[in-house]
C-alpha atoms as a PDB file:
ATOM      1  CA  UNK A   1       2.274 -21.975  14.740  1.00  0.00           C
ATOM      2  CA  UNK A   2       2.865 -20.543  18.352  1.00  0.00           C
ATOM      3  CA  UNK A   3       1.524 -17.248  17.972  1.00  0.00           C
ATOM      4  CA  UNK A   4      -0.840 -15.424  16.615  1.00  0.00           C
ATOM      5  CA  UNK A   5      -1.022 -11.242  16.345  1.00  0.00           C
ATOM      6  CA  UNK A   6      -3.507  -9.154  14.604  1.00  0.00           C
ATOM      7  CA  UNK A   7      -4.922  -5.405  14.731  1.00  0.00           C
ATOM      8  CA  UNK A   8      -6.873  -3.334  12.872  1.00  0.00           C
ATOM      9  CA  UNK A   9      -8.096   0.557  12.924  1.00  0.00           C
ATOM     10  CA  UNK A  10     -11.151   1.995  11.612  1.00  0.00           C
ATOM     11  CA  UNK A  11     -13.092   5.678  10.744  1.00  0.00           C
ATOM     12  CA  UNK A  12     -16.567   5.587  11.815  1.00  0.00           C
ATOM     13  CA  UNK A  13     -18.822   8.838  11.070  1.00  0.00           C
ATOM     14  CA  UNK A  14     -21.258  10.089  13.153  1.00  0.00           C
ATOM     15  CA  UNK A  15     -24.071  11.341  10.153  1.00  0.00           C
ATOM     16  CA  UNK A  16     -27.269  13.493  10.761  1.00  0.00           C
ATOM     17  CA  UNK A  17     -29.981  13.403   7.946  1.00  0.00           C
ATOM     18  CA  UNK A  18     -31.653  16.569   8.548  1.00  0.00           C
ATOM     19  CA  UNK A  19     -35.735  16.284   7.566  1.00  0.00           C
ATOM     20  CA  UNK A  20     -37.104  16.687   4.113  1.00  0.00           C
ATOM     21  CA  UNK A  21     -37.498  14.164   1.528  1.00  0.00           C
ATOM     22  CA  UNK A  22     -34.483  15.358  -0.978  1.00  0.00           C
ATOM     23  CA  UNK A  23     -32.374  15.363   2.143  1.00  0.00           C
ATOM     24  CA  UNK A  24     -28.775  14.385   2.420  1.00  0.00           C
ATOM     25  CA  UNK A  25     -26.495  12.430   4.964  1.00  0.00           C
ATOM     26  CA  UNK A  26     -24.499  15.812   6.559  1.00  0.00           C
ATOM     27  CA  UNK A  27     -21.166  13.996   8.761  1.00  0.00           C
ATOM     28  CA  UNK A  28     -20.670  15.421  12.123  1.00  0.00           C
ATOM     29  CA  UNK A  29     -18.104  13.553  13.611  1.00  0.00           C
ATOM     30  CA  UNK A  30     -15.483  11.561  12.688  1.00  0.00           C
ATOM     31  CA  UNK A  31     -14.560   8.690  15.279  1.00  0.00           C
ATOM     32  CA  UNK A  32     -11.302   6.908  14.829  1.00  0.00           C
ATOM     33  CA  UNK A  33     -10.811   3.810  16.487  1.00  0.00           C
ATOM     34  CA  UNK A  34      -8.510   0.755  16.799  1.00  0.00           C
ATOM     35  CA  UNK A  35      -8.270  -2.821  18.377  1.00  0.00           C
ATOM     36  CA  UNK A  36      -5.338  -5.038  19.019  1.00  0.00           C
ATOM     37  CA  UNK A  37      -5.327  -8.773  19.625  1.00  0.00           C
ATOM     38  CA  UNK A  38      -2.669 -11.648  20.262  1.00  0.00           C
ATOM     39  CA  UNK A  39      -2.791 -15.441  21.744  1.00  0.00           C
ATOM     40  CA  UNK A  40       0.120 -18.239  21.825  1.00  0.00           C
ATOM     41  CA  UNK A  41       0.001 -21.879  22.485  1.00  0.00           C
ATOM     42  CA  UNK A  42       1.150 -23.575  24.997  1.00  0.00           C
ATOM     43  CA  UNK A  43       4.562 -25.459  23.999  1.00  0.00           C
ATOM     44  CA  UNK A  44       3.587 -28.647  25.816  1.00  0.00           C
ATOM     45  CA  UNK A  45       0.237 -30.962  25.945  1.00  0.00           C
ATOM     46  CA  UNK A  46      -2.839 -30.212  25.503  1.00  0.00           C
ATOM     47  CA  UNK A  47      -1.235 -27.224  23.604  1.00  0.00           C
ATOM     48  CA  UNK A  48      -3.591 -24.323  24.850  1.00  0.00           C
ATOM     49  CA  UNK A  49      -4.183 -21.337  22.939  1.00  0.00           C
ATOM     50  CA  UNK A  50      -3.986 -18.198  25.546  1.00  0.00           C
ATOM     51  CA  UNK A  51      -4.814 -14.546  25.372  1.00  0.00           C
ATOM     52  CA  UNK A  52      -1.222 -12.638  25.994  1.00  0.00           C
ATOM     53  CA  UNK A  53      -2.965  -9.726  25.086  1.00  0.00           C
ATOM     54  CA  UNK A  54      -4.789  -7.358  27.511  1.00  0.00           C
ATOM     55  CA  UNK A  55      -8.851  -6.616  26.603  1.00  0.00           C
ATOM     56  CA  UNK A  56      -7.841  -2.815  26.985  1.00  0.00           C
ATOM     57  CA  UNK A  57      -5.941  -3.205  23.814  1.00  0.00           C
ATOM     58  CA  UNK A  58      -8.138  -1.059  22.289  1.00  0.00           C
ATOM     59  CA  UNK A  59      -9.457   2.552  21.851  1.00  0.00           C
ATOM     60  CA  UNK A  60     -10.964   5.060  20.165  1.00  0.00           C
ATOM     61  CA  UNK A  61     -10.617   9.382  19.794  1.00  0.00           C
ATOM     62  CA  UNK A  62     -13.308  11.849  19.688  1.00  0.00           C
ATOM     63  CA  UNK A  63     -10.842  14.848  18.901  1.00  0.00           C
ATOM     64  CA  UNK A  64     -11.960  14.963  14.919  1.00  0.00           C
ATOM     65  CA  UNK A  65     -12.740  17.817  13.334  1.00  0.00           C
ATOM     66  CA  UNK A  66     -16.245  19.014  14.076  1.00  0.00           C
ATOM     67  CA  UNK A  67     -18.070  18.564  10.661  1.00  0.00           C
ATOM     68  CA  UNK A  68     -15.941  17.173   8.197  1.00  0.00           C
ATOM     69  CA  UNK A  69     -15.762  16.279   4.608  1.00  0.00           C
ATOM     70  CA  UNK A  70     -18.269  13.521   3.777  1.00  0.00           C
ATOM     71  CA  UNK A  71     -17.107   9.403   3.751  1.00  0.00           C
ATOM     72  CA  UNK A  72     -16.506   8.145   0.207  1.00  0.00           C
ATOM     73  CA  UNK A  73     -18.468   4.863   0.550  1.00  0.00           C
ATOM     74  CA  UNK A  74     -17.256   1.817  -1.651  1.00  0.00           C
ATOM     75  CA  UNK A  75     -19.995  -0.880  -0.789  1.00  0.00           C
ATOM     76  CA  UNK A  76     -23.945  -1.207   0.222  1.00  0.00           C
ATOM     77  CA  UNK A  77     -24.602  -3.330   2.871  1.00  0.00           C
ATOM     78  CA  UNK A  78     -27.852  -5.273   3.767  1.00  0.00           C
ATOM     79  CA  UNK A  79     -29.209  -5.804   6.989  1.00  0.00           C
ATOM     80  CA  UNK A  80     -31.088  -8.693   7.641  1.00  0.00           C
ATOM     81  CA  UNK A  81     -32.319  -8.543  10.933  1.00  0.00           C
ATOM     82  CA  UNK A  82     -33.819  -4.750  10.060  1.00  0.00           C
ATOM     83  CA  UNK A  83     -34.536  -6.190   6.372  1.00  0.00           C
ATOM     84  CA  UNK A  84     -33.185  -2.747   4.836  1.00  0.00           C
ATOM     85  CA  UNK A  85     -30.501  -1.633   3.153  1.00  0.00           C
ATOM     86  CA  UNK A  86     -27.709   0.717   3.715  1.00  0.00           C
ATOM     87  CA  UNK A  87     -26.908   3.251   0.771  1.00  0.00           C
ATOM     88  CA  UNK A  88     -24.026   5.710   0.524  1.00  0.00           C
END
Protein backbone atom coordinates (compact mmCIF):
# COMPACT_ATOMS: atom_id res chain seq x y z
CA UNK A 1 0.00 0.00 0.00
CA UNK A 2 1.18 3.61 -1.02
CA UNK A 3 -1.65 5.53 0.03
CA UNK A 4 -3.98 5.92 2.31
CA UNK A 5 -7.40 8.33 2.11
CA UNK A 6 -10.18 8.60 4.51
CA UNK A 7 -13.04 11.21 5.54
CA UNK A 8 -15.86 11.30 7.43
CA UNK A 9 -18.88 13.92 8.26
CA UNK A 10 -20.90 14.18 11.26
CA UNK A 11 -24.35 16.04 12.90
CA UNK A 12 -23.69 17.24 16.27
CA UNK A 13 -26.73 18.97 18.26
CA UNK A 14 -26.45 21.66 20.38
CA UNK A 15 -29.38 20.47 23.30
CA UNK A 16 -30.75 22.67 26.21
CA UNK A 17 -32.52 20.78 29.14
CA UNK A 18 -34.63 23.42 30.44
CA UNK A 19 -35.13 22.99 34.60
CA UNK A 20 -37.65 20.74 36.20
CA UNK A 21 -37.33 17.22 37.04
CA UNK A 22 -39.77 15.66 34.14
CA UNK A 23 -37.75 17.81 31.79
CA UNK A 24 -36.73 16.97 28.29
CA UNK A 25 -33.56 17.44 26.02
CA UNK A 26 -35.13 20.53 23.58
CA UNK A 27 -32.25 20.69 20.27
CA UNK A 28 -31.22 24.11 19.37
CA UNK A 29 -28.78 23.78 16.89
CA UNK A 30 -27.75 21.50 14.55
CA UNK A 31 -23.87 21.60 13.70
CA UNK A 32 -22.69 19.74 10.68
CA UNK A 33 -19.23 19.03 10.36
CA UNK A 34 -16.60 17.09 8.34
CA UNK A 35 -12.83 16.05 8.32
CA UNK A 36 -10.63 14.80 5.57
CA UNK A 37 -7.35 12.94 5.87
CA UNK A 38 -4.65 11.31 3.46
CA UNK A 39 -0.78 10.11 3.83
CA UNK A 40 1.51 8.07 1.21
CA UNK A 41 4.75 6.32 1.62
CA UNK A 42 7.68 7.06 0.44
CA UNK A 43 8.59 4.70 -2.68
CA UNK A 44 12.19 4.23 -1.55
CA UNK A 45 13.99 3.30 1.98
CA UNK A 46 13.05 3.81 5.00
CA UNK A 47 9.58 4.01 3.27
CA UNK A 48 8.05 7.07 5.23
CA UNK A 49 4.52 7.53 5.68
CA UNK A 50 3.73 11.47 4.97
CA UNK A 51 0.76 13.71 5.46
CA UNK A 52 -0.24 14.94 1.66
CA UNK A 53 -3.11 16.27 3.18
CA UNK A 54 -3.47 19.84 4.57
CA UNK A 55 -4.71 20.11 8.60
CA UNK A 56 -7.40 22.65 7.20
CA UNK A 57 -9.05 19.72 5.61
CA UNK A 58 -11.73 20.15 7.71
CA UNK A 59 -14.84 22.22 8.70
CA UNK A 60 -17.88 22.67 10.09
CA UNK A 61 -21.46 25.03 9.36
CA UNK A 62 -23.51 26.82 11.80
CA UNK A 63 -26.27 27.78 9.13
CA UNK A 64 -28.90 24.91 10.55
CA UNK A 65 -32.13 25.56 11.17
CA UNK A 66 -32.68 27.32 14.48
CA UNK A 67 -34.52 24.62 16.61
CA UNK A 68 -34.95 21.59 14.83
CA UNK A 69 -36.51 18.24 15.02
CA UNK A 70 -34.95 16.19 17.85
CA UNK A 71 -31.74 13.46 17.09
CA UNK A 72 -32.99 9.86 16.90
CA UNK A 73 -30.27 8.32 19.14
CA UNK A 74 -29.26 4.58 18.41
CA UNK A 75 -26.69 3.90 21.31
CA UNK A 76 -25.90 4.96 25.18
CA UNK A 77 -22.60 5.77 25.82
CA UNK A 78 -20.60 5.65 29.16
CA UNK A 79 -18.19 7.97 30.30
CA UNK A 80 -15.59 6.91 32.39
CA UNK A 81 -13.66 9.70 33.33
CA UNK A 82 -17.19 11.57 34.53
CA UNK A 83 -18.41 7.91 35.67
CA UNK A 84 -22.02 8.71 34.12
CA UNK A 85 -23.88 7.77 31.49
CA UNK A 86 -25.28 9.32 28.45
CA UNK A 87 -29.08 8.53 27.65
CA UNK A 88 -31.08 9.52 24.57
Amino acid sequence: MDSVDAQDSFGTWLMYLPPGGDSRYVPIRKIKWFWYGASSRSTTAPYAWSMSSSPTDCGWNFDGDLYPAPPQWSAISYNSDLDNYTTP
